[in-house]
C-alpha atoms as a PDB file:
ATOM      1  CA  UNK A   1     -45.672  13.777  34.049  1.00  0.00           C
ATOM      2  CA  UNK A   2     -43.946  16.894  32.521  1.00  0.00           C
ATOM      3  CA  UNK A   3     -41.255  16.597  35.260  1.00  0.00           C
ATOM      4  CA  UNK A   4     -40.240  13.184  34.366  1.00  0.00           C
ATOM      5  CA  UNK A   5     -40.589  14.044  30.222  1.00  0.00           C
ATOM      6  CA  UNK A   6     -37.946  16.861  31.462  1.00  0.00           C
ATOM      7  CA  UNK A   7     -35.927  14.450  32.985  1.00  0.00           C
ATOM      8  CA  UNK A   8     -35.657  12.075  30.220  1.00  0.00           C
ATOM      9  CA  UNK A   9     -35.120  14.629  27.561  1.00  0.00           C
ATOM     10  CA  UNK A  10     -32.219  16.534  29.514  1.00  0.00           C
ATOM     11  CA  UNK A  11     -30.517  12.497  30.196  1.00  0.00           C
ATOM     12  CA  UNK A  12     -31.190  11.997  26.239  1.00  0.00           C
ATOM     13  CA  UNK A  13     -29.793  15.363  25.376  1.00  0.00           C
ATOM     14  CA  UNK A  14     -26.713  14.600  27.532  1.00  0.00           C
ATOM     15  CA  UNK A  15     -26.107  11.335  26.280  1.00  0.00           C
ATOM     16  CA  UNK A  16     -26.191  12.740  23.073  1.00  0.00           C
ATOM     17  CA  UNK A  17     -23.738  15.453  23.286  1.00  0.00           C
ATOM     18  CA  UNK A  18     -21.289  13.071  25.026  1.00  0.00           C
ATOM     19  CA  UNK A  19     -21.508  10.762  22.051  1.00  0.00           C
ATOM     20  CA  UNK A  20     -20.758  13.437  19.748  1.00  0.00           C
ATOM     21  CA  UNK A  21     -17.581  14.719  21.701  1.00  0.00           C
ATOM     22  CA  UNK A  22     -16.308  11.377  21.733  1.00  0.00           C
ATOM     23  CA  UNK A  23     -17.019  10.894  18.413  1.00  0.00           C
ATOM     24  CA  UNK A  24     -14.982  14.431  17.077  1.00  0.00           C
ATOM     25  CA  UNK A  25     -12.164  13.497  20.143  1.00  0.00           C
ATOM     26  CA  UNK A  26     -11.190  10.250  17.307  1.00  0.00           C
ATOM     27  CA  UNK A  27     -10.839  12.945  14.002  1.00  0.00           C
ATOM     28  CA  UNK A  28      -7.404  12.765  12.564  1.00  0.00           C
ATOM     29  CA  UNK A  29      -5.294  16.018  12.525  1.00  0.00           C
ATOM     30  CA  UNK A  30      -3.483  17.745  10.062  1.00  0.00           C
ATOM     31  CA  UNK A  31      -0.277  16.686  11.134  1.00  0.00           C
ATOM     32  CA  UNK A  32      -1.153  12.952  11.346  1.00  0.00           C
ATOM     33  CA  UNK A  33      -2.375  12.620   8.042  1.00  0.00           C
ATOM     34  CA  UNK A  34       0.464  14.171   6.742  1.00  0.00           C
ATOM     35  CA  UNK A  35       2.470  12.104   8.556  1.00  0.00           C
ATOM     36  CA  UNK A  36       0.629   9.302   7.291  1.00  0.00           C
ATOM     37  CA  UNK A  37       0.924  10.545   3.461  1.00  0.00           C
ATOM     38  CA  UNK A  38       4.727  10.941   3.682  1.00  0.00           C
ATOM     39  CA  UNK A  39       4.970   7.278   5.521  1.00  0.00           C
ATOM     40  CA  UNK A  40       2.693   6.139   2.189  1.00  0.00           C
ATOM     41  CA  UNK A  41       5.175   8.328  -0.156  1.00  0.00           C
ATOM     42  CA  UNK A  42       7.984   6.571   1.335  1.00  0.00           C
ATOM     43  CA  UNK A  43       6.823   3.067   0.803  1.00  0.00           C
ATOM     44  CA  UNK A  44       5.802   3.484  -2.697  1.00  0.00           C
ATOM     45  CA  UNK A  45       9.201   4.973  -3.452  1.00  0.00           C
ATOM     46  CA  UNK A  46      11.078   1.670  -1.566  1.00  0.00           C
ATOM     47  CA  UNK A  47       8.366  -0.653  -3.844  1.00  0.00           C
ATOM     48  CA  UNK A  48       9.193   1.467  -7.512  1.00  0.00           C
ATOM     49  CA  UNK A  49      13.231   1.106  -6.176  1.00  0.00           C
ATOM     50  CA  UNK A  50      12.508  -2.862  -5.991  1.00  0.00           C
ATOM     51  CA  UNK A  51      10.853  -3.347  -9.292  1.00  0.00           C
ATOM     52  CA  UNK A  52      13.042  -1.561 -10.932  1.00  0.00           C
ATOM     53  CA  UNK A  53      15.704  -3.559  -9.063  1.00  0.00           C
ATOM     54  CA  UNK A  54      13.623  -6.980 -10.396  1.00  0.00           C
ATOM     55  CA  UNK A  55      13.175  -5.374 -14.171  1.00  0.00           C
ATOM     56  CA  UNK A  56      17.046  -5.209 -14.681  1.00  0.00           C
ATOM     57  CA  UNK A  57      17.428  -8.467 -12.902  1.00  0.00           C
ATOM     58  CA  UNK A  58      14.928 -10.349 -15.366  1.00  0.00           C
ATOM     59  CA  UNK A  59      16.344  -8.531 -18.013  1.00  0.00           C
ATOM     60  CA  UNK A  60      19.613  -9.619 -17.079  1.00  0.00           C
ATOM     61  CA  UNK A  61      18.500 -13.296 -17.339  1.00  0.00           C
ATOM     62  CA  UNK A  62      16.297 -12.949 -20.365  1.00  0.00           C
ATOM     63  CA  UNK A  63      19.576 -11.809 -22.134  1.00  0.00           C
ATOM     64  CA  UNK A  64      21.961 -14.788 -20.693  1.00  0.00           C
ATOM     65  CA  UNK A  65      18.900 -17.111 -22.018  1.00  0.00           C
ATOM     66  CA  UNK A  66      18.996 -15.665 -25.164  1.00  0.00           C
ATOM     67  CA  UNK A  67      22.809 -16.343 -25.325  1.00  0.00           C
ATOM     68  CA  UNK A  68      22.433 -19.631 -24.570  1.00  0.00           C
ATOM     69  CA  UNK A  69      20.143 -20.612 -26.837  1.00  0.00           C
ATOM     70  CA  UNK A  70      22.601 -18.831 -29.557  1.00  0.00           C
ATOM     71  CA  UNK A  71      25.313 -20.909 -28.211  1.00  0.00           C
ATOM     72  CA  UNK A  72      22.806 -24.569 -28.321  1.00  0.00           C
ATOM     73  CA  UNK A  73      21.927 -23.430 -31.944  1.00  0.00           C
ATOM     74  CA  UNK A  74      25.520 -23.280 -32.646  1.00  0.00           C
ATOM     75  CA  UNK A  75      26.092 -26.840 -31.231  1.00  0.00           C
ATOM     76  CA  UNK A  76      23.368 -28.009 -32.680  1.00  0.00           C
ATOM     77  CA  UNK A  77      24.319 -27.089 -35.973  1.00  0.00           C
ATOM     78  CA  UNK A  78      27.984 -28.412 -35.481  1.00  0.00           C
ATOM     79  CA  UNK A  79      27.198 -31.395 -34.252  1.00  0.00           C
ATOM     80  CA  UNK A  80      24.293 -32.325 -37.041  1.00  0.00           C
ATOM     81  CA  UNK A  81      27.454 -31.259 -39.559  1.00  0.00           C
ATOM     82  CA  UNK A  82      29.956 -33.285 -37.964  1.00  0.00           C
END
């Protein structure tokens, strides 16, 4: 009985430290995460270039809507005096 309780502690003790060596074998390094940060840093700098890109665009448009709305007020007006 204490010869088979030996066994089965010793397989559960082995199992157990393979586990954890796989389990430390899938930790990200330095390097990688760095690597990862500066991939991150690089995207949100393309996504800030694009909306700024789309700000000056809409405010672009919002600007040729308010000139023609000037200029359809100024028809308006000349054709209700006409």
């Amino acid at each position: 009985m204490k010869r088979r309780m030996r066994k089965v502690t010793a397989l559960v003790l082995s199992v157990g430290m393979m586990l954890s060596m796989t389990i430390t074998s899938g930790a990200v390094t330095i390097d990688e995460a760095q690597k990862k940060a500066d991939e991150l840093q690089s995207q949100k700098s393309a996504a800030q270039a694009e909306k700024d890109t789309l700000a000056a665009k809409l405010n672009s448009i919002i600007d040729q809507m308010n000139k023609t709305q000037e200029e359809l007020s100024a028809k308006e007006t000349e054709i209700s005096t006409a």
